[in-house]
C-alpha atoms as a PDB file:
ATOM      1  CA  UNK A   1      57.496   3.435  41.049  1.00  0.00           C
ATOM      2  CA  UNK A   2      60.750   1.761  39.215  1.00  0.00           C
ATOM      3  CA  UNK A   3      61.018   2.053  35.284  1.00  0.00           C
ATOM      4  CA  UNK A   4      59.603  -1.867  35.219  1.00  0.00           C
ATOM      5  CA  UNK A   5      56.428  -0.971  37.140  1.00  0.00           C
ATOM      6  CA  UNK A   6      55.811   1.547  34.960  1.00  0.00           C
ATOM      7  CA  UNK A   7      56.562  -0.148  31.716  1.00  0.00           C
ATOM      8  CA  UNK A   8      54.252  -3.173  32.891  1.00  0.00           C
ATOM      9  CA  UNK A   9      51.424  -0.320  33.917  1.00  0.00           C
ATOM     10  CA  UNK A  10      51.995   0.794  30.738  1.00  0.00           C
ATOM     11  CA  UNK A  11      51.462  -2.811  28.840  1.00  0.00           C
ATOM     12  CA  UNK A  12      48.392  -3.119  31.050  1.00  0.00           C
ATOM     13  CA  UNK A  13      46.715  -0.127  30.433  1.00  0.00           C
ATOM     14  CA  UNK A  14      47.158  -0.549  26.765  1.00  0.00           C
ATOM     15  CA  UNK A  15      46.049  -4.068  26.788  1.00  0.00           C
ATOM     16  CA  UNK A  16      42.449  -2.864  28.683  1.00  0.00           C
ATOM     17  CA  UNK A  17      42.340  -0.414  26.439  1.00  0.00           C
ATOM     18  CA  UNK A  18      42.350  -2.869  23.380  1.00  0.00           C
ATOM     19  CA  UNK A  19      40.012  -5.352  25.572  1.00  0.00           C
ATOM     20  CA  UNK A  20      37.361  -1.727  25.836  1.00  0.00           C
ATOM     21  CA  UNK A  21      37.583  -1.337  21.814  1.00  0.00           C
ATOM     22  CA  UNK A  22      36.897  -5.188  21.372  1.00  0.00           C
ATOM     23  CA  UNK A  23      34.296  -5.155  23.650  1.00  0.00           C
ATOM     24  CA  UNK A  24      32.359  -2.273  21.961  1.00  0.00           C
ATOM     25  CA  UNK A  25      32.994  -3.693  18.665  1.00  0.00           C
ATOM     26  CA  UNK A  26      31.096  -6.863  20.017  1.00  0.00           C
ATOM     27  CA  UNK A  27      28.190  -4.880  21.439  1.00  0.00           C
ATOM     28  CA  UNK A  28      27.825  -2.827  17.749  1.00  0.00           C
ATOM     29  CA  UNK A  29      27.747  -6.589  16.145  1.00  0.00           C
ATOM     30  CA  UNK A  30      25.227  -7.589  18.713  1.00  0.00           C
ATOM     31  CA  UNK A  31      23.024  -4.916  17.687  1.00  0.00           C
ATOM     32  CA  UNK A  32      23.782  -5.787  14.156  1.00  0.00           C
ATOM     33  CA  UNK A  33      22.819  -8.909  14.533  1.00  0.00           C
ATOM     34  CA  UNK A  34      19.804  -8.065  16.148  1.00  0.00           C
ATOM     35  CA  UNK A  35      18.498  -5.447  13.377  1.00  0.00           C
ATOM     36  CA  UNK A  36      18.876  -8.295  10.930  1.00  0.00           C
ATOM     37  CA  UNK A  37      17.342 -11.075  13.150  1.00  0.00           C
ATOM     38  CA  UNK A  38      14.237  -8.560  13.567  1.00  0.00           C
ATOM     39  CA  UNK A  39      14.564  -8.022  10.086  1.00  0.00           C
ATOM     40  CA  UNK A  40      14.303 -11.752   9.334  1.00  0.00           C
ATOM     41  CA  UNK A  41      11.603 -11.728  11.688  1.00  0.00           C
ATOM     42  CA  UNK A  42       9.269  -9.416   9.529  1.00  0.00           C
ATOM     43  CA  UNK A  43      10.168 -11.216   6.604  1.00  0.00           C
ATOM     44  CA  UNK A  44       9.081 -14.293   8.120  1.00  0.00           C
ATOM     45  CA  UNK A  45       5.574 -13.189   9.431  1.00  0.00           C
ATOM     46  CA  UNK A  46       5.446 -11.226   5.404  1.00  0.00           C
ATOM     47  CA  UNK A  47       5.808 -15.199   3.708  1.00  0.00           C
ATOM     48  CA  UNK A  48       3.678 -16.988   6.388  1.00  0.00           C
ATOM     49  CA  UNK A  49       0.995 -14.344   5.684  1.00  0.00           C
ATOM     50  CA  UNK A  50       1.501 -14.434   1.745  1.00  0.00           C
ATOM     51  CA  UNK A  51       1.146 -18.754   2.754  1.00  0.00           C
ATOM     52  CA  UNK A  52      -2.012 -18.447   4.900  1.00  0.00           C
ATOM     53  CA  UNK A  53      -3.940 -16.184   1.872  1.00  0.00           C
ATOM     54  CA  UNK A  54      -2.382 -19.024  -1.122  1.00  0.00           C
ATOM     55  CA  UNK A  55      -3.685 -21.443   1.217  1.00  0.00           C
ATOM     56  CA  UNK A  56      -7.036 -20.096   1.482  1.00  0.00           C
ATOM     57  CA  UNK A  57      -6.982 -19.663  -2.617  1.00  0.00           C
ATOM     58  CA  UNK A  58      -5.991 -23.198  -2.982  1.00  0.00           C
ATOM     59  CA  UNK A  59      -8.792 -24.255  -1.188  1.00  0.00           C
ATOM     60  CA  UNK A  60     -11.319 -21.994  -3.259  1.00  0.00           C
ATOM     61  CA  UNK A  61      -9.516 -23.321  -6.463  1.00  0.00           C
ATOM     62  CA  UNK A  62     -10.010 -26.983  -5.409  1.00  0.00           C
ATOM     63  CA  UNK A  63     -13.707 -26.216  -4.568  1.00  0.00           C
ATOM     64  CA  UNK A  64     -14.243 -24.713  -7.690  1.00  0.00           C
ATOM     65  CA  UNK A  65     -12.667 -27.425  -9.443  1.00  0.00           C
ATOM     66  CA  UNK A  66     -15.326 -29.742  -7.433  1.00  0.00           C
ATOM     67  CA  UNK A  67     -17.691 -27.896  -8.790  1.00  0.00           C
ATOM     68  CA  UNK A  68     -16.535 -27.300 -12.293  1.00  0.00           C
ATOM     69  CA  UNK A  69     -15.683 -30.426 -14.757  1.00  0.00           C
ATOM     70  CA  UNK A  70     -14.624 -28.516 -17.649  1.00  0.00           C
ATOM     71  CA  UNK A  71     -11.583 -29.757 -18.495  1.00  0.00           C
ATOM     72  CA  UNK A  72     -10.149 -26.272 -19.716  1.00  0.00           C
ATOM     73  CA  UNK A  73     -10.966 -24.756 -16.585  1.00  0.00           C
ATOM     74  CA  UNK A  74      -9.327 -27.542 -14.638  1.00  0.00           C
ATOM     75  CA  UNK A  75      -6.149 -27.329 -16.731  1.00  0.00           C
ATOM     76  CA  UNK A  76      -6.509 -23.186 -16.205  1.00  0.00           C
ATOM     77  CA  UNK A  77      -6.412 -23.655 -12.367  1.00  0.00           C
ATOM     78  CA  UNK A  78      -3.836 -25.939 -12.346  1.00  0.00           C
ATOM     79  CA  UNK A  79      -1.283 -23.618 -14.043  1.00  0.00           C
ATOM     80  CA  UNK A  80      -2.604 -20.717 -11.670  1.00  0.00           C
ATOM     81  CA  UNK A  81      -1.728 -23.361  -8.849  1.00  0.00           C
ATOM     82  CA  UNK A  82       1.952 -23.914 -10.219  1.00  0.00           C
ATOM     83  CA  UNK A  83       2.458 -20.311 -10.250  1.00  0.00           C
ATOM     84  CA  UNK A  84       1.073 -20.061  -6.599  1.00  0.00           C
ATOM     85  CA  UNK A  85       3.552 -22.640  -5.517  1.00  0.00           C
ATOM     86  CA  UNK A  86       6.200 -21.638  -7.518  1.00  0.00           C
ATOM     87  CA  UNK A  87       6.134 -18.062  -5.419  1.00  0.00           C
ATOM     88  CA  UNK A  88       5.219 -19.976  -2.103  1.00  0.00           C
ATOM     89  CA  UNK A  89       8.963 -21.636  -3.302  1.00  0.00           C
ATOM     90  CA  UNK A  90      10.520 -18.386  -3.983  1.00  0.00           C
ATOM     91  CA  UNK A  91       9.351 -16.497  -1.193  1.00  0.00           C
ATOM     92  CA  UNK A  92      10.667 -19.652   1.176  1.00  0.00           C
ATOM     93  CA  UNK A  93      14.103 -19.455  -0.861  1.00  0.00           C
ATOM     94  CA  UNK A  94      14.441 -15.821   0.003  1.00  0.00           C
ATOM     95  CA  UNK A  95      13.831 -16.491   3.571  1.00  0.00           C
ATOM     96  CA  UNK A  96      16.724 -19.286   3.366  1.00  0.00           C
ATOM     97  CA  UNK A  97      19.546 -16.648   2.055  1.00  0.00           C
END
């Protein structure tokens, strides 16, 4: 092999080498990526969950209000309603950072 053959083996093998070290460094941020995404995933299913049982005390406080027609009681369960939808709104915020 002449001295340029060997100098442009030499270029090429350095350059794969570099391409090898990219390419893992890729695959470790794919499986970044995919710890968070599973991550987000939990969270998710945690604040849809958290939703479904508001929900379900929404409904009991509007049944109760149906049923009650004191008008301290109605103005009680409407401030425990803003602070059900004000961490419906938080718990959707964190899952939009």
């Amino acid at each position: 092999m002449t001295g340029d053959q060997e100098r442009v083996l030499a270029v090429f093998e350095v350059r794969v080498r570099d391409l090898i070290d990219i390419c893992e460094k890729q695959k470790q941020r794919i499986d970044e990526l995919v710890r968070s995404l599973e991550s987000k995933d939990k969270e998710l299913e945690q604040a849809m969950q958290t939703i479904k049982e508001l929900k379900a005390r929404y409904d009991s406080m509007l049944t109760a209000r149906i049923v009650s027609f004191d008008e301290k009681e109605v103005k009680s369960a409407k401030m425990r309603l803003s602070g059900l939808v004000r961490e419906v709104d938080k718990c959707i915020a964190l899952l939009n950072e």
